[in-house]
N, C-alpha and C. Protein backbone atom coordinates (compact mmCIF):
# COMPACT_ATOMS: atom_id res chain seq x y z
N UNK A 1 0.84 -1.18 0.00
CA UNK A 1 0.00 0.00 0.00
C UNK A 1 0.89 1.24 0.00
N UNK A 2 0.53 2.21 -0.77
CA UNK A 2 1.42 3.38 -0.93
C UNK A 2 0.94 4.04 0.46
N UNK A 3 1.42 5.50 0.19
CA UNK A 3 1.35 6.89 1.25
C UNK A 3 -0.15 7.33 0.77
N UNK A 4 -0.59 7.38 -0.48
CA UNK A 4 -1.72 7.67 -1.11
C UNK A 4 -2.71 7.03 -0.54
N UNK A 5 -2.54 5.57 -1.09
CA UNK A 5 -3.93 5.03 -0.43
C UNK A 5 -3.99 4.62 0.90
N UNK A 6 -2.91 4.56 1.81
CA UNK A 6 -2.89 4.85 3.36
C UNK A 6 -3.92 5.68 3.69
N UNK A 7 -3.35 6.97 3.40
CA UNK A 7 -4.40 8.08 3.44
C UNK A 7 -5.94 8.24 2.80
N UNK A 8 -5.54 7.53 1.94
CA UNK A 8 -7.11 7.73 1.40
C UNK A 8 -7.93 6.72 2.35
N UNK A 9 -7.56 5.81 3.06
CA UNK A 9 -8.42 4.37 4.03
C UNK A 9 -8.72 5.46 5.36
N UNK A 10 -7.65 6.33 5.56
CA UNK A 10 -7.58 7.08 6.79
C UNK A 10 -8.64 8.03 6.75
N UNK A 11 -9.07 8.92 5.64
CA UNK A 11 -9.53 10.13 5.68
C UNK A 11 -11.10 9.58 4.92
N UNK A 12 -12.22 10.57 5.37
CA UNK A 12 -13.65 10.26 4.71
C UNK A 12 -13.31 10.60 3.44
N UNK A 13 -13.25 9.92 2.17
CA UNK A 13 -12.17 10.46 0.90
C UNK A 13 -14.04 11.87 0.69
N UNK A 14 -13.54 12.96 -0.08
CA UNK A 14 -14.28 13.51 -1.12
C UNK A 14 -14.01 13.83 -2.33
N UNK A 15 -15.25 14.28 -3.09
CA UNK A 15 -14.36 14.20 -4.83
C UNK A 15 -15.76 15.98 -5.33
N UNK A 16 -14.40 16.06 -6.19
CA UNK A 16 -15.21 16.90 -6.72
C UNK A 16 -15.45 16.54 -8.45
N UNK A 17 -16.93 17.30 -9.16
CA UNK A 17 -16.64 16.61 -10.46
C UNK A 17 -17.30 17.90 -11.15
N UNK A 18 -17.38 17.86 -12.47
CA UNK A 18 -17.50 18.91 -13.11
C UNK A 18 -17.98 18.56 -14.30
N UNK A 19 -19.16 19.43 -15.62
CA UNK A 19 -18.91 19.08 -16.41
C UNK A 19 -19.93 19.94 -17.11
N UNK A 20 -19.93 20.01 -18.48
CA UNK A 20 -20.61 21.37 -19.04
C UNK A 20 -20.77 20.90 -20.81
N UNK A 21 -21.95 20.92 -21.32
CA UNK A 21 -22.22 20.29 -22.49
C UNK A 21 -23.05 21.82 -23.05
N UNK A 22 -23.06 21.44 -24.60
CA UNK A 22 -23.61 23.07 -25.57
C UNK A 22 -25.14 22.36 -25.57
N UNK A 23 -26.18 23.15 -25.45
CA UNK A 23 -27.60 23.34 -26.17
C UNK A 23 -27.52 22.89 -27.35
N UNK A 24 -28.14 22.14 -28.49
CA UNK A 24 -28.72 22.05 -29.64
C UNK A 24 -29.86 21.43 -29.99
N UNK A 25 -30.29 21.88 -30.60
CA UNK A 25 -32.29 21.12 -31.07
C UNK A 25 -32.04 20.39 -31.82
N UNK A 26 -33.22 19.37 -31.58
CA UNK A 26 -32.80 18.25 -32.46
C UNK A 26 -32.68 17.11 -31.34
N UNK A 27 -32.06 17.57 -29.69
CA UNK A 27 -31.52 16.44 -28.83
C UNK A 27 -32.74 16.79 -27.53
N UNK A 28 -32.87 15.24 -27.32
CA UNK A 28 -33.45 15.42 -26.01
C UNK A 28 -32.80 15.87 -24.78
N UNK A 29 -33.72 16.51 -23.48
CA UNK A 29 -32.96 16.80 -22.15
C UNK A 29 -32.95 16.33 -21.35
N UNK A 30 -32.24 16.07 -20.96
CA UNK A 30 -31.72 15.04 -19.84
C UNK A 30 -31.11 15.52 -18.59
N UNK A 31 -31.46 15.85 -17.53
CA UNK A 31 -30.53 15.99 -16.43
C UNK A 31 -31.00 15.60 -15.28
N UNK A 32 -30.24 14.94 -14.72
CA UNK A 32 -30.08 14.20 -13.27
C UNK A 32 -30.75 12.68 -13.47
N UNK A 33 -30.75 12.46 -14.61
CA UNK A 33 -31.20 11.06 -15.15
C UNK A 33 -32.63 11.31 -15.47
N UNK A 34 -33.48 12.16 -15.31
CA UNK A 34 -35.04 13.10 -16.07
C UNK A 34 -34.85 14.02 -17.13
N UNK A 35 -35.40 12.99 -18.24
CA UNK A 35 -36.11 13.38 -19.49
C UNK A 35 -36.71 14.87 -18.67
N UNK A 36 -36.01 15.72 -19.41
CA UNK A 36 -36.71 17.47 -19.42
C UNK A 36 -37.73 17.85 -20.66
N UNK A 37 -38.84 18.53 -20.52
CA UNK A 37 -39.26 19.09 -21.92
C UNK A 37 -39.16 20.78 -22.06
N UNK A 38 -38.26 20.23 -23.30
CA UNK A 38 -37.29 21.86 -23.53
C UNK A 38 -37.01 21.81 -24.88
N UNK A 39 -37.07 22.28 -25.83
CA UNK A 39 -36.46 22.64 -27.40
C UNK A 39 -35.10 22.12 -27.91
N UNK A 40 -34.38 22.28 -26.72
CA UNK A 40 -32.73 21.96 -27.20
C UNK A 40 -32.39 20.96 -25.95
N UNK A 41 -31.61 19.86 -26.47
CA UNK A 41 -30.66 19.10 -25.51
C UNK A 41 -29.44 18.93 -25.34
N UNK A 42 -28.89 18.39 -24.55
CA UNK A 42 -27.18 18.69 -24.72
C UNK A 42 -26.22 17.92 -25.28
N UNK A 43 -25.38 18.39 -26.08
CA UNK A 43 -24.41 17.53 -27.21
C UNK A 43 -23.64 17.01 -26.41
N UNK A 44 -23.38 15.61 -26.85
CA UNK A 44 -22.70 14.94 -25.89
C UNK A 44 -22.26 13.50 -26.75
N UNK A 45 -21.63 12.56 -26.71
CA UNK A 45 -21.25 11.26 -26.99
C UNK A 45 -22.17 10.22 -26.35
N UNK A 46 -22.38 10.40 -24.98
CA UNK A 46 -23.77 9.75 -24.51
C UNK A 46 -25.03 10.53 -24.63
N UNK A 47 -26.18 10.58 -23.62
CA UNK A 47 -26.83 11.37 -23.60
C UNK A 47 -26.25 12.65 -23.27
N UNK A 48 -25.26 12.67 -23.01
CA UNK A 48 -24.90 14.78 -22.66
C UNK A 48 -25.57 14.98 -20.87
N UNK A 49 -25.68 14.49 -20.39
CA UNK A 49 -26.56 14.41 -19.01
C UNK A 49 -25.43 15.36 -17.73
N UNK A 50 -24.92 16.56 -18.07
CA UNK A 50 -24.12 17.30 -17.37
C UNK A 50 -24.44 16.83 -15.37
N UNK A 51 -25.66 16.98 -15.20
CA UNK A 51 -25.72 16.67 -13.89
C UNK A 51 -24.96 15.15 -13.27
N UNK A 52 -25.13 14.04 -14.10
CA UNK A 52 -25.25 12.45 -14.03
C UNK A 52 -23.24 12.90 -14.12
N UNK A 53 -22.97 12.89 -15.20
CA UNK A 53 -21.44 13.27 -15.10
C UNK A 53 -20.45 14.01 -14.30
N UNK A 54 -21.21 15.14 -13.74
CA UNK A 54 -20.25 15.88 -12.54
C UNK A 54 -20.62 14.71 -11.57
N UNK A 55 -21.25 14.08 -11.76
CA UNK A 55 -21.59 13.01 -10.00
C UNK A 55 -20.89 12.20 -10.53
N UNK A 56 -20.70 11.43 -11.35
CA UNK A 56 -19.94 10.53 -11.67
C UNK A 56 -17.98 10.83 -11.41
N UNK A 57 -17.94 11.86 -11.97
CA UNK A 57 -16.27 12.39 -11.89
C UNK A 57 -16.17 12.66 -9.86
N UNK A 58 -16.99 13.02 -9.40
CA UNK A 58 -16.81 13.92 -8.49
C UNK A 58 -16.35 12.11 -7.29
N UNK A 59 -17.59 10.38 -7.69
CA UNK A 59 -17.50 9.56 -7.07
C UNK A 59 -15.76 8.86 -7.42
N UNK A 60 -15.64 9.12 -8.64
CA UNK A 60 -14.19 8.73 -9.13
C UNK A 60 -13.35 9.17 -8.37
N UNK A 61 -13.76 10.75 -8.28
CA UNK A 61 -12.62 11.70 -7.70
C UNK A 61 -12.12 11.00 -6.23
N UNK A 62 -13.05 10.93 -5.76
CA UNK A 62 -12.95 10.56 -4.29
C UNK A 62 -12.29 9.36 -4.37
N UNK A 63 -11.88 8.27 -4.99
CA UNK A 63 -11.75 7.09 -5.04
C UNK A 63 -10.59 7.25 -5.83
N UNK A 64 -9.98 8.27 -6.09
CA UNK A 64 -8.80 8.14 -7.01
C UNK A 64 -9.07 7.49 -8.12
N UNK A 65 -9.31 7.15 -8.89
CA UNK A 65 -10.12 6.12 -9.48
C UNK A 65 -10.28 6.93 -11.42
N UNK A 66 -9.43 7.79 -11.60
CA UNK A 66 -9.18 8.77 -12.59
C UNK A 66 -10.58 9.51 -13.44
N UNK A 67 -11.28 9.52 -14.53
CA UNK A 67 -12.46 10.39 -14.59
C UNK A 67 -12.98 9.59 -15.62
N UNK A 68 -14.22 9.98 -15.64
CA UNK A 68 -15.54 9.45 -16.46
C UNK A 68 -15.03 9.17 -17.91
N UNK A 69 -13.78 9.97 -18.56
CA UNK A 69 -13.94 9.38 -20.35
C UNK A 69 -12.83 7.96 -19.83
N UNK A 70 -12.00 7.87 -18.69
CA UNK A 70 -11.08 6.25 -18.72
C UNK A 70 -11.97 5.29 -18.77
N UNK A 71 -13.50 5.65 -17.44
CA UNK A 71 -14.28 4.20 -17.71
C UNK A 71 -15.48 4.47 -18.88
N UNK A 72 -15.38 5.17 -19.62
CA UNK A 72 -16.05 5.42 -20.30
C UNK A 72 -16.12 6.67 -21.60
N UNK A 73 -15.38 5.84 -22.12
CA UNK A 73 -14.34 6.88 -23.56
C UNK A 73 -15.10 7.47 -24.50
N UNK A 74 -15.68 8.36 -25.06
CA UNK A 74 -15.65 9.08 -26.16
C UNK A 74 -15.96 8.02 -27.65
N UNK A 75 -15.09 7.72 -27.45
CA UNK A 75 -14.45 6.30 -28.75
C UNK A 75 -14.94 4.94 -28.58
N UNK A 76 -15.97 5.00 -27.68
CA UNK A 76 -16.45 3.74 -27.46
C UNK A 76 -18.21 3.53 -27.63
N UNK A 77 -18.19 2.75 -29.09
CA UNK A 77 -19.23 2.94 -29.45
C UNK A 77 -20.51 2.69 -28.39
N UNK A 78 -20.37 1.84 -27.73
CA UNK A 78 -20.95 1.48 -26.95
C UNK A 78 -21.47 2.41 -26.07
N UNK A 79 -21.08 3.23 -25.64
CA UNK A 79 -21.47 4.81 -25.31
C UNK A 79 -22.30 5.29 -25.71
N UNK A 80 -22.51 5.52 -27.34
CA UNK A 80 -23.20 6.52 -27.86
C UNK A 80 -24.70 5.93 -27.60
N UNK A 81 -24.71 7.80 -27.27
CA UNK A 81 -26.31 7.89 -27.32
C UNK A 81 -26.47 7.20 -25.33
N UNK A 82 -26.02 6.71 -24.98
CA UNK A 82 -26.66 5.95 -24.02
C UNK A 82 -27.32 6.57 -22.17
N UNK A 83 -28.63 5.95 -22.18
CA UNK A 83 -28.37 7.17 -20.52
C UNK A 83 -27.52 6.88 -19.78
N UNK A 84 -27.10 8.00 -19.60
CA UNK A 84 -26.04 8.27 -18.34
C UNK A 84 -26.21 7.87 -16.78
N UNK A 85 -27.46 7.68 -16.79
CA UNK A 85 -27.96 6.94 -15.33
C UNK A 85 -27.73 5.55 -15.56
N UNK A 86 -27.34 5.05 -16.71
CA UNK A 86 -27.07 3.92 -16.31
C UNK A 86 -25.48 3.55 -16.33
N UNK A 87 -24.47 4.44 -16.38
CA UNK A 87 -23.18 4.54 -16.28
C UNK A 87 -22.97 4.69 -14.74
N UNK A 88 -24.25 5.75 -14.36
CA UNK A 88 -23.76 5.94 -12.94
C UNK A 88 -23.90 4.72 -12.04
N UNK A 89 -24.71 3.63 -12.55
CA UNK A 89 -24.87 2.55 -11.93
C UNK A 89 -24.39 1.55 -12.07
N UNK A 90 -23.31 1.66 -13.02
CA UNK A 90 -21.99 0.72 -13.50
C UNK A 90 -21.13 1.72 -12.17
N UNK A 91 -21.07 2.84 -11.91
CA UNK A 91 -20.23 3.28 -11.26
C UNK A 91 -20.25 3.25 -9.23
N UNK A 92 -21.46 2.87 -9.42
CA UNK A 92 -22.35 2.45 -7.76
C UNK A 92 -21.20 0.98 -7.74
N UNK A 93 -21.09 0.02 -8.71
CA UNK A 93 -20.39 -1.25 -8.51
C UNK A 93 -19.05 -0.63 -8.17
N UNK A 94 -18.43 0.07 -9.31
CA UNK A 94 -16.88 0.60 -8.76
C UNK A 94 -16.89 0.96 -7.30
N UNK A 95 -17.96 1.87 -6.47
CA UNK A 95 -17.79 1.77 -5.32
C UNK A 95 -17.67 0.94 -4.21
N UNK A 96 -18.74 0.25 -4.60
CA UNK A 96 -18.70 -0.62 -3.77
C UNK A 96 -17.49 -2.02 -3.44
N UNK A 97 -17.01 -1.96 -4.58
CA UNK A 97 -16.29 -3.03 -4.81
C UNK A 97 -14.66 -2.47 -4.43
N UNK A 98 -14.46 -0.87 -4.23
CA UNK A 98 -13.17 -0.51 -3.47
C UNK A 98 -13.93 -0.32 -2.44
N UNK A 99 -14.69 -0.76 -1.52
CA UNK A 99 -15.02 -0.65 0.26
C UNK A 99 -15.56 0.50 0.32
N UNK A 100 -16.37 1.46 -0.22
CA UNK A 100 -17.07 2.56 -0.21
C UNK A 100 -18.84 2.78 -0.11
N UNK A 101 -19.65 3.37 0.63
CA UNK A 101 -20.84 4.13 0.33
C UNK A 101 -20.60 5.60 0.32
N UNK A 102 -21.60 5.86 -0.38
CA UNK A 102 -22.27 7.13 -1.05
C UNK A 102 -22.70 8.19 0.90
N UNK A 103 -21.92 8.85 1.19
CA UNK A 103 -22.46 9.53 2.25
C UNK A 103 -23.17 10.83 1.89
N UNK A 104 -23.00 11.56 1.06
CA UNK A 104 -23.28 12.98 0.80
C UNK A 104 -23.38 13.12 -0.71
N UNK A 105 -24.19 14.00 -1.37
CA UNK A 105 -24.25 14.03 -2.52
C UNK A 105 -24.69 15.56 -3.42
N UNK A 106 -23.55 16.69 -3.33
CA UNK A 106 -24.09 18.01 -3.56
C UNK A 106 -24.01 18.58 -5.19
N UNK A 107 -25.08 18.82 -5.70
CA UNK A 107 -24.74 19.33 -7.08
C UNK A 107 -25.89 20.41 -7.42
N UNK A 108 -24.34 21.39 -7.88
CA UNK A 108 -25.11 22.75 -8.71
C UNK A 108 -25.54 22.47 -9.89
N UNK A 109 -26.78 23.07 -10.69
CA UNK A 109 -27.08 23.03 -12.11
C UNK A 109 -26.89 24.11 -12.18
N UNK A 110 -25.94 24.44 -13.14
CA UNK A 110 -26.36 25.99 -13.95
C UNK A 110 -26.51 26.57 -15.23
N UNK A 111 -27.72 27.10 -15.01
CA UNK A 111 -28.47 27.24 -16.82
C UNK A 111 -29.37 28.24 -16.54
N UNK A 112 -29.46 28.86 -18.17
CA UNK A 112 -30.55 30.46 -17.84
C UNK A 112 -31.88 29.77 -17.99
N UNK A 113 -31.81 28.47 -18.28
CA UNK A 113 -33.33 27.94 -18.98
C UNK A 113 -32.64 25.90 -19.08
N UNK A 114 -33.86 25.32 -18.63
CA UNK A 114 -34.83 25.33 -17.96
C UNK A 114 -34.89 25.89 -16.30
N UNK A 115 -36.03 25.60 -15.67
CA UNK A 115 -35.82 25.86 -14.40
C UNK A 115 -35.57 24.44 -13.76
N UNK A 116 -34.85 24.26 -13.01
CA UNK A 116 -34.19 23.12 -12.20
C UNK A 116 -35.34 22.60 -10.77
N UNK A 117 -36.11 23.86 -10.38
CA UNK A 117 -36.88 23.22 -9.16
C UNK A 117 -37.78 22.61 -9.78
N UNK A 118 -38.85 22.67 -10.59
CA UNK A 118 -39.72 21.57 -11.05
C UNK A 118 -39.20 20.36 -11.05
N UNK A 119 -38.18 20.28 -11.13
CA UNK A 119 -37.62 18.73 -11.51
C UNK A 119 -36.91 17.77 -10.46
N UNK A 120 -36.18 18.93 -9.47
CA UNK A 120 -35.39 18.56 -8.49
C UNK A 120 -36.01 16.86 -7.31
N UNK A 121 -36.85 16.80 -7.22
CA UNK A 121 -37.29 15.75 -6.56
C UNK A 121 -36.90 14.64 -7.52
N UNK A 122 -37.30 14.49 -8.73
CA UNK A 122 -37.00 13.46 -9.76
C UNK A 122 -35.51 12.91 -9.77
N UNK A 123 -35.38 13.93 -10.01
CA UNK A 123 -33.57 13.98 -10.11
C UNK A 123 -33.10 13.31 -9.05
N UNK A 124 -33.43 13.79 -7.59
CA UNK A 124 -33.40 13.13 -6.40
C UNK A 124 -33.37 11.68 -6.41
N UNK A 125 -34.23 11.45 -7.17
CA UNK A 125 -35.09 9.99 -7.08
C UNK A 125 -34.19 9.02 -7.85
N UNK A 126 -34.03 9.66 -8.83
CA UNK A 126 -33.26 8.84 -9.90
C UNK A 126 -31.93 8.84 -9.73
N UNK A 127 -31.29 9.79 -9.29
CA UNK A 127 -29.81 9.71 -8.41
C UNK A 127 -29.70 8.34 -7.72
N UNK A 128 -30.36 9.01 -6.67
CA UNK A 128 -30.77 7.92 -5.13
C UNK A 128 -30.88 6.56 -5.77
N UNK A 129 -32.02 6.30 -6.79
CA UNK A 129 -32.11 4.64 -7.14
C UNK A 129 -31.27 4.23 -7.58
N UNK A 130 -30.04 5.05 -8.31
CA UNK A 130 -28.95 4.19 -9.33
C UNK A 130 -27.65 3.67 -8.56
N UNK A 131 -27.93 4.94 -7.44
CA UNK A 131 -26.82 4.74 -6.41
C UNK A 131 -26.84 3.56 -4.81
N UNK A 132 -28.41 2.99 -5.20
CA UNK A 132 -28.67 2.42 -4.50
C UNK A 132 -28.64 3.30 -2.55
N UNK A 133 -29.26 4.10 -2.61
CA UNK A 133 -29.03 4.97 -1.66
C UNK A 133 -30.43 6.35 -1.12
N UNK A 134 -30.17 6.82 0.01
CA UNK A 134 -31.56 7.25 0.09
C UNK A 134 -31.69 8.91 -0.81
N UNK A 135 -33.07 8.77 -1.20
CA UNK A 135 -33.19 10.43 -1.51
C UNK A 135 -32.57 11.74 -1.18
N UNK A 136 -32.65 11.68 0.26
CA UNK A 136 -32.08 13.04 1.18
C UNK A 136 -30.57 12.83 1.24
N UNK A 137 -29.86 12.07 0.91
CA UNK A 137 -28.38 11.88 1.12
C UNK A 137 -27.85 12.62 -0.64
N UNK A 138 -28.95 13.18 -1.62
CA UNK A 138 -28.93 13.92 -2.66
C UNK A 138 -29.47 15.19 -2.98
N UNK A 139 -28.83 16.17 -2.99
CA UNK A 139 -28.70 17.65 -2.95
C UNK A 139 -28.53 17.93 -3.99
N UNK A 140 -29.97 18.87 -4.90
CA UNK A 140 -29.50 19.56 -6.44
C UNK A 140 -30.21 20.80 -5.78
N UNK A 141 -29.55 21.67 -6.16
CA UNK A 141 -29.96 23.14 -6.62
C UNK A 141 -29.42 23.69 -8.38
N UNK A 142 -30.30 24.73 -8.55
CA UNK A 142 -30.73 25.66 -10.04
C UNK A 142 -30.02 26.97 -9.22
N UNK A 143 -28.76 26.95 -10.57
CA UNK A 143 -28.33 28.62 -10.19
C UNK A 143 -28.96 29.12 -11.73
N UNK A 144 -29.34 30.24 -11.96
CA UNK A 144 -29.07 30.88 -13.19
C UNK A 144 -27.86 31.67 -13.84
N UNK A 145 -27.18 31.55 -13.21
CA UNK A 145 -25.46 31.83 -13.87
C UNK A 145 -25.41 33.27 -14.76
N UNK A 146 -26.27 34.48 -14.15
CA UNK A 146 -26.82 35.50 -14.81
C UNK A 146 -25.44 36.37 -14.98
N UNK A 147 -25.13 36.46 -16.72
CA UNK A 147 -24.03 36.69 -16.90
C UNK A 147 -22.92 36.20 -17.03
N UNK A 148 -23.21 34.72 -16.74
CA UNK A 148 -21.81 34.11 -17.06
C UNK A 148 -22.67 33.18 -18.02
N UNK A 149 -24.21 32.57 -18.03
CA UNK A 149 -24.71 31.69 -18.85
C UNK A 149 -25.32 32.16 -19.94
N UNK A 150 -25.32 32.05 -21.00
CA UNK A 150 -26.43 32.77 -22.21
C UNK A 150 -27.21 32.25 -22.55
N UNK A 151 -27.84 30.39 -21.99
CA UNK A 151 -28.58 29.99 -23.06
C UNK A 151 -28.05 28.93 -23.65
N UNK A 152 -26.70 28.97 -23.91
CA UNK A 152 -26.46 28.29 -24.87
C UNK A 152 -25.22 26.78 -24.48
N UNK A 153 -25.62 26.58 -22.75
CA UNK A 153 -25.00 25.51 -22.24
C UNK A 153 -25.20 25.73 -21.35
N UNK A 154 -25.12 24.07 -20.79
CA UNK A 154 -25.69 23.65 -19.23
C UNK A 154 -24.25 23.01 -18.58
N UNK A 155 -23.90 23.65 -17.35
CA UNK A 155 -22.78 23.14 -16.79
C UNK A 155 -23.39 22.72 -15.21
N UNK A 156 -22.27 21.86 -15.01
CA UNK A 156 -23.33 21.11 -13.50
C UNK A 156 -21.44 20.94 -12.56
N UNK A 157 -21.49 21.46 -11.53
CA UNK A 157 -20.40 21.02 -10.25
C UNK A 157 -21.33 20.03 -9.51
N UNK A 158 -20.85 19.26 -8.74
CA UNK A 158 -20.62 18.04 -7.90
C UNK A 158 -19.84 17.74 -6.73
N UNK A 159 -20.16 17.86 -5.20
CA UNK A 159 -19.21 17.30 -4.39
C UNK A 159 -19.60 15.95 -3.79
N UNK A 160 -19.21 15.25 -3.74
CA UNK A 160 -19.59 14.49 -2.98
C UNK A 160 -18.26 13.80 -1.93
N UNK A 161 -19.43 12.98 -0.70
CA UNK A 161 -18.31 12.40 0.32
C UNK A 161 -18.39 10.92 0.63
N UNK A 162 -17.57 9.97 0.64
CA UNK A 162 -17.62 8.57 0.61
C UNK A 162 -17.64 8.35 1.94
N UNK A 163 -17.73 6.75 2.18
CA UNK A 163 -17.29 6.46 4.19
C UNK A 163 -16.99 4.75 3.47
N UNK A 164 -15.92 4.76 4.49
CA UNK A 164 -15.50 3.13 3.96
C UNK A 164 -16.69 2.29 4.65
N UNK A 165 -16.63 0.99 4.01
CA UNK A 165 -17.77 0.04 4.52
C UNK A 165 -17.19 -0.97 5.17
């Protein structure tokens, strides 16, 4: 065992994750694993699901465990198109299987459009089920990013905190 993962057995690991896809019509919306109804969806290699992906990088993060395109590449057909809630639940096994649960689960949406509270319980829901884990241990809030967002992309941050099992 290195100095790294010493520490990482020692400390409640956390991860942070990040991730930000363009608007275009033509694509469905997707965030937090809920079908949105909206005009434009987000370009992406999978579904584009910005929320599902900062949670995903942010559970990696914590786990050292490197980021969402190593277990899941760009270049891999198998990808395309596919929901992202169900990557995150290929990624519930990676946890579990290095000695980890899901303790905490915080993520910003930020977009000038749609609005994020209509949906936020869903999102909740569908988090929580993929992660095998309860509702309230999942935290989304809607910023409108007034001035830094135009419209024309949805970016989502992610913290989350593990506890060994």
């Amino acid at each position: 065992m290195t100095i790294g993962e010493e520490r990482l057995k020692l400390a409640m690991p956390v991860g942070i994750g990040f991730d930000s896809h363009p608007l275009k019509e033509g694509r469905k919306l997707f965030l937090g694993g809920v079908e949105i109804p909206y005009p434009k969806g987000l370009v992406g290699h999978s579904d584009g699901d910005v929320v599902i992906h900062s949670i995903i990088d942010a559970l990696l993060g914590a786990m050292n465990k490197k980021d969402i395109g190593f277990w899941f590449p760009d270049t891999d057909p198998r990808y395309k198109d596919i929901p992202s809630i169900l990557l995150l639940s290929e990624v519930r096994r990676i946890v579990a299987r290095e000695g980890f649960e899901v303790k905490n689960i915080d993520t910003v949406v930020v977009c000038a459009a749609p609005k994020i509270s209509p949906y936020r319980e869903a999102m909740q829901e569908k988090i929580a089920q993929a992660l095998g884990i309860e509702k309230d241990l999942v935290s989304i809030k809607g910023k409108r990013g007034e001035g830094f967002i135009q419209g024309e992309v949805i970016v989502s941050y992610s913290v989350v905190s593990l506890e060994e099992t």
